[in-house]
Protein backbone atom coordinates (compact mmCIF):
# COMPACT_ATOMS: atom_id res chain seq x y z
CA UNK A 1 -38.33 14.91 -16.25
CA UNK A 2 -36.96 17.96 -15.50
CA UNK A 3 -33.09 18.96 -14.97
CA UNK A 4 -33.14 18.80 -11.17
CA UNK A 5 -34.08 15.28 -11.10
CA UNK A 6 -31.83 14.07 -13.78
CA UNK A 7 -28.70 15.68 -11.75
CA UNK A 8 -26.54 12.83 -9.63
CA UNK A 9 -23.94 13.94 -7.16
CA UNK A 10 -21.08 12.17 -7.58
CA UNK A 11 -19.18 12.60 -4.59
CA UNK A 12 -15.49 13.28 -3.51
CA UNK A 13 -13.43 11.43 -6.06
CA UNK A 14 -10.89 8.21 -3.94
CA UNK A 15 -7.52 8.74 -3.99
CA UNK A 16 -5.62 4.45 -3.46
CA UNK A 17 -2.85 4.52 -1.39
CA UNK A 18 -1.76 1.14 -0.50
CA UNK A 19 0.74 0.08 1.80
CA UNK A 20 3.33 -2.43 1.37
CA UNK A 21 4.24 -4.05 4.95
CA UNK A 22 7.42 -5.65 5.61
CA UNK A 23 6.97 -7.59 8.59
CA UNK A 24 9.79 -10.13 8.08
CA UNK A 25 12.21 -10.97 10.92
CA UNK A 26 14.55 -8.70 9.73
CA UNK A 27 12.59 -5.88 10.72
CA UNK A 28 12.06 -6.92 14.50
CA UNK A 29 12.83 -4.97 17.26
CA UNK A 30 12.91 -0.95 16.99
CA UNK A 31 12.35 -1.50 12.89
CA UNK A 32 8.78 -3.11 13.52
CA UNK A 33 7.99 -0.21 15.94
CA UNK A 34 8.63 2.32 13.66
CA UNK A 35 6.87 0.80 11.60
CA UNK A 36 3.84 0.43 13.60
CA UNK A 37 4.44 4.40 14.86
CA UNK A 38 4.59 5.56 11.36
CA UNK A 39 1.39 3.77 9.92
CA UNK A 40 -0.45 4.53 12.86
CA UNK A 41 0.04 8.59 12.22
CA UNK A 42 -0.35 7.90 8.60
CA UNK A 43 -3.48 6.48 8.97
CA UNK A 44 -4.65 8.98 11.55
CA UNK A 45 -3.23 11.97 8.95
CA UNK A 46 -5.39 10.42 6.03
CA UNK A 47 -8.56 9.79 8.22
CA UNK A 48 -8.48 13.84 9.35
CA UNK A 49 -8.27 14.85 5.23
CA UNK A 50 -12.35 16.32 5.17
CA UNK A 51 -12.81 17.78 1.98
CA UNK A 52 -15.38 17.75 -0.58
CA UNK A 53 -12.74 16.83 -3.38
CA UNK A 54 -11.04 13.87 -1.98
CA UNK A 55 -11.17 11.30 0.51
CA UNK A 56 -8.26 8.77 1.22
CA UNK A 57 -8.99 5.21 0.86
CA UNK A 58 -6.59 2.47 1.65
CA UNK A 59 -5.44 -0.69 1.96
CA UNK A 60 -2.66 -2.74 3.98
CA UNK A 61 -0.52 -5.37 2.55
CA UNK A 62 2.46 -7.35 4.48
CA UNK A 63 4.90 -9.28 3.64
CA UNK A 64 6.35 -11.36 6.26
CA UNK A 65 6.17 -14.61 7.00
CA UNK A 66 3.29 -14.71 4.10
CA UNK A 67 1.73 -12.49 2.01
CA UNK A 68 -1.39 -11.36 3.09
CA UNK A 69 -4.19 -8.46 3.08
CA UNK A 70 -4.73 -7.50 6.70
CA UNK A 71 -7.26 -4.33 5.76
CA UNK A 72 -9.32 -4.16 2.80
CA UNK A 73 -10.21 -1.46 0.73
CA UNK A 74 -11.43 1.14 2.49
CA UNK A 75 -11.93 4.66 4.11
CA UNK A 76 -8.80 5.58 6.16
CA UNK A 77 -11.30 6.49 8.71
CA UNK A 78 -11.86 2.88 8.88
CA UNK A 79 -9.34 1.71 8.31
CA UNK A 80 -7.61 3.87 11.18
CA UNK A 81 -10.21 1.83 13.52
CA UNK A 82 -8.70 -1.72 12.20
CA UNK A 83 -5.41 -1.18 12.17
CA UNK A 84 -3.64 -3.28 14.90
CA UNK A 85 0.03 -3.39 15.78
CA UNK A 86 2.07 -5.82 13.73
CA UNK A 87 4.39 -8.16 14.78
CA UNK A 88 7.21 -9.09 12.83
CA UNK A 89 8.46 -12.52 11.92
CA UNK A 90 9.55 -14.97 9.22
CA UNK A 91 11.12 -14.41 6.02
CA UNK A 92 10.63 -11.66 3.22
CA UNK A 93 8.04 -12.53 0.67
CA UNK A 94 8.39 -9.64 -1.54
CA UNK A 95 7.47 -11.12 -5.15
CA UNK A 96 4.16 -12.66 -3.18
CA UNK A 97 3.60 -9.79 -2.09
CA UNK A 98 3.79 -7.68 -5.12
CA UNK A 99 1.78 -10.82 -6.49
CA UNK A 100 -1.01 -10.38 -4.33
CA UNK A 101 -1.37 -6.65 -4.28
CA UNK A 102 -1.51 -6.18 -8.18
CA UNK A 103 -3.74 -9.51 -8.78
CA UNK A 104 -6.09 -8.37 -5.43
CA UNK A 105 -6.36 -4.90 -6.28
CA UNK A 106 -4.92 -2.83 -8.43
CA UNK A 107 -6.40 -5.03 -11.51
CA UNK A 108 -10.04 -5.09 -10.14
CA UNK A 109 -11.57 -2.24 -11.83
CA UNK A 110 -14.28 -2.32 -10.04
CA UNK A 111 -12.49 -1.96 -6.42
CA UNK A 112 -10.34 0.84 -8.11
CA UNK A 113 -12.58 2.67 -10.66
CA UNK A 114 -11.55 4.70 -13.40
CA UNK A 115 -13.16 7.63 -11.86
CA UNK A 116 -10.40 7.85 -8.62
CA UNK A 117 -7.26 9.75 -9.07
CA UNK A 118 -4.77 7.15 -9.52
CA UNK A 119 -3.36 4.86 -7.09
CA UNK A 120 -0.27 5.24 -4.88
CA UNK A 121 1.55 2.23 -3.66
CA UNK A 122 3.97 2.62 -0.65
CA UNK A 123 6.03 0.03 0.31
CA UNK A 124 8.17 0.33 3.57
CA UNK A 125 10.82 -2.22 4.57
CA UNK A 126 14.23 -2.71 5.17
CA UNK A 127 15.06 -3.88 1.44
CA UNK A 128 16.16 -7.47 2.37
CA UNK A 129 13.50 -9.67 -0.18
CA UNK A 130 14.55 -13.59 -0.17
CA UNK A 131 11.72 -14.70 -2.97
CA UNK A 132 12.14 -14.19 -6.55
CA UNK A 133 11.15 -10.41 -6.56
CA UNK A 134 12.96 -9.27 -9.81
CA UNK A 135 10.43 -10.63 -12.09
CA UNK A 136 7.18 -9.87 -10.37
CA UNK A 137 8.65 -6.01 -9.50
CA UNK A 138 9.37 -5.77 -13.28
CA UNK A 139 5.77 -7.13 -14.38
CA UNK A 140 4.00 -5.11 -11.54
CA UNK A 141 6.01 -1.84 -12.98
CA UNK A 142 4.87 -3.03 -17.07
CA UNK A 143 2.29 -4.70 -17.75
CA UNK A 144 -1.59 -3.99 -16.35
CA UNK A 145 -2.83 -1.25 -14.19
CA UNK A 146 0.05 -1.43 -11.62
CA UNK A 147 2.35 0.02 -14.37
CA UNK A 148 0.10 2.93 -14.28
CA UNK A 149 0.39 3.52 -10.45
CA UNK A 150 2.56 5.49 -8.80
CA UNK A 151 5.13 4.06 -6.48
CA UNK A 152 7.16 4.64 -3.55
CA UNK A 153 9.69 2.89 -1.15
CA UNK A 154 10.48 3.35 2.28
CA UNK A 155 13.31 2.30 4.03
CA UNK A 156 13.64 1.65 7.69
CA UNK A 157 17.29 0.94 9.07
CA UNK A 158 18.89 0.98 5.51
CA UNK A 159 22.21 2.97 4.59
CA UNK A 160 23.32 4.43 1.24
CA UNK A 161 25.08 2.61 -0.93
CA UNK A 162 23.95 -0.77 0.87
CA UNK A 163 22.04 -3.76 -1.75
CA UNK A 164 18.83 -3.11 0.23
CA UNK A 165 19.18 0.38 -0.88
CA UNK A 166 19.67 -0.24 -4.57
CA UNK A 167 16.78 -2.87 -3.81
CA UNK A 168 14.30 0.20 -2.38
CA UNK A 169 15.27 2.57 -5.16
CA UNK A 170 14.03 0.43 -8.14
């Protein structure tokens, strides 16, 4: 066989971003439509990336009244085309959530490969957990694959120097 046949393209290489989803009752009103507004863009911003190098993949997580995976996996461009307005409700599942997200994901090597650049979890709330978050945020940050990941909070209607904002900058 010669070298031309032997020769496999391998693609644009996935970069993860998931998102994190607080859709609790706390967030109701203009919170939840920012929110929505934000993701929306985001999603739109991701699915315009055409390059050669890198294409966006994602997945949405939210937390409020349950834990849950509302899009899998997938290119933004899809994912853009899924996406449908949340409502918000219920209380504020954040240790589920975390739960979820690195059991569903971020451990499955084979939905996140070695060969992707490595994965960026956002979460976005307004930093008011009521589930027994400490211990699953400090096993999501050491121990497996979601230690290696990088993170990010959001807030939405949160002050300085307020416990939600100590909660968001862990």
């Amino acid at each position: 066989m010669d070298k031309s046949q032997s020769f496999k393209f391998q693609g644009a290489r996935r970069l993860p971003v998931i998102l994190m989803l607080d859709t609790s009752g706390s967030m109701a009103g203009s919170k939840i439509d920012v929110l929505n507004t934000a993701v929306k863009e985001m999603l739109n911003d991701f699915a315009a990336v055409d390059s050669s190098e890198v294409e966006i993949h994602t997945a949405i997580y939210t937390f409020g009244p349950d834990a849950k995976e509302i899009i899998p996996f997938m290119a933004a461009y899809e994912a853009e085309k899924k996406y449908e307005t949340l409502v918000a409700g219920g209380g504020t599942p954040l240790g589920a959530a975390l739960n979820l997200v690195k059991n569903t994901i971020l451990e499955d090597r084979e939905t996140i490969t070695s060969r992707d650049f490595r994965p960026i979890v956002l979460l976005v709330s307004d930093g008011e957990p009521n589930d027994d978050w400490e211990s699953r945020f400090a096993e999501f940050c050491e121990t497996g694959r979601s230690s290696k990941c990088s993170r990010m909070a959001l807030s939405i209607g949160v002050g300085p120097g307020t416990e939600a904002y100590s909660m968001l900058e862990q």
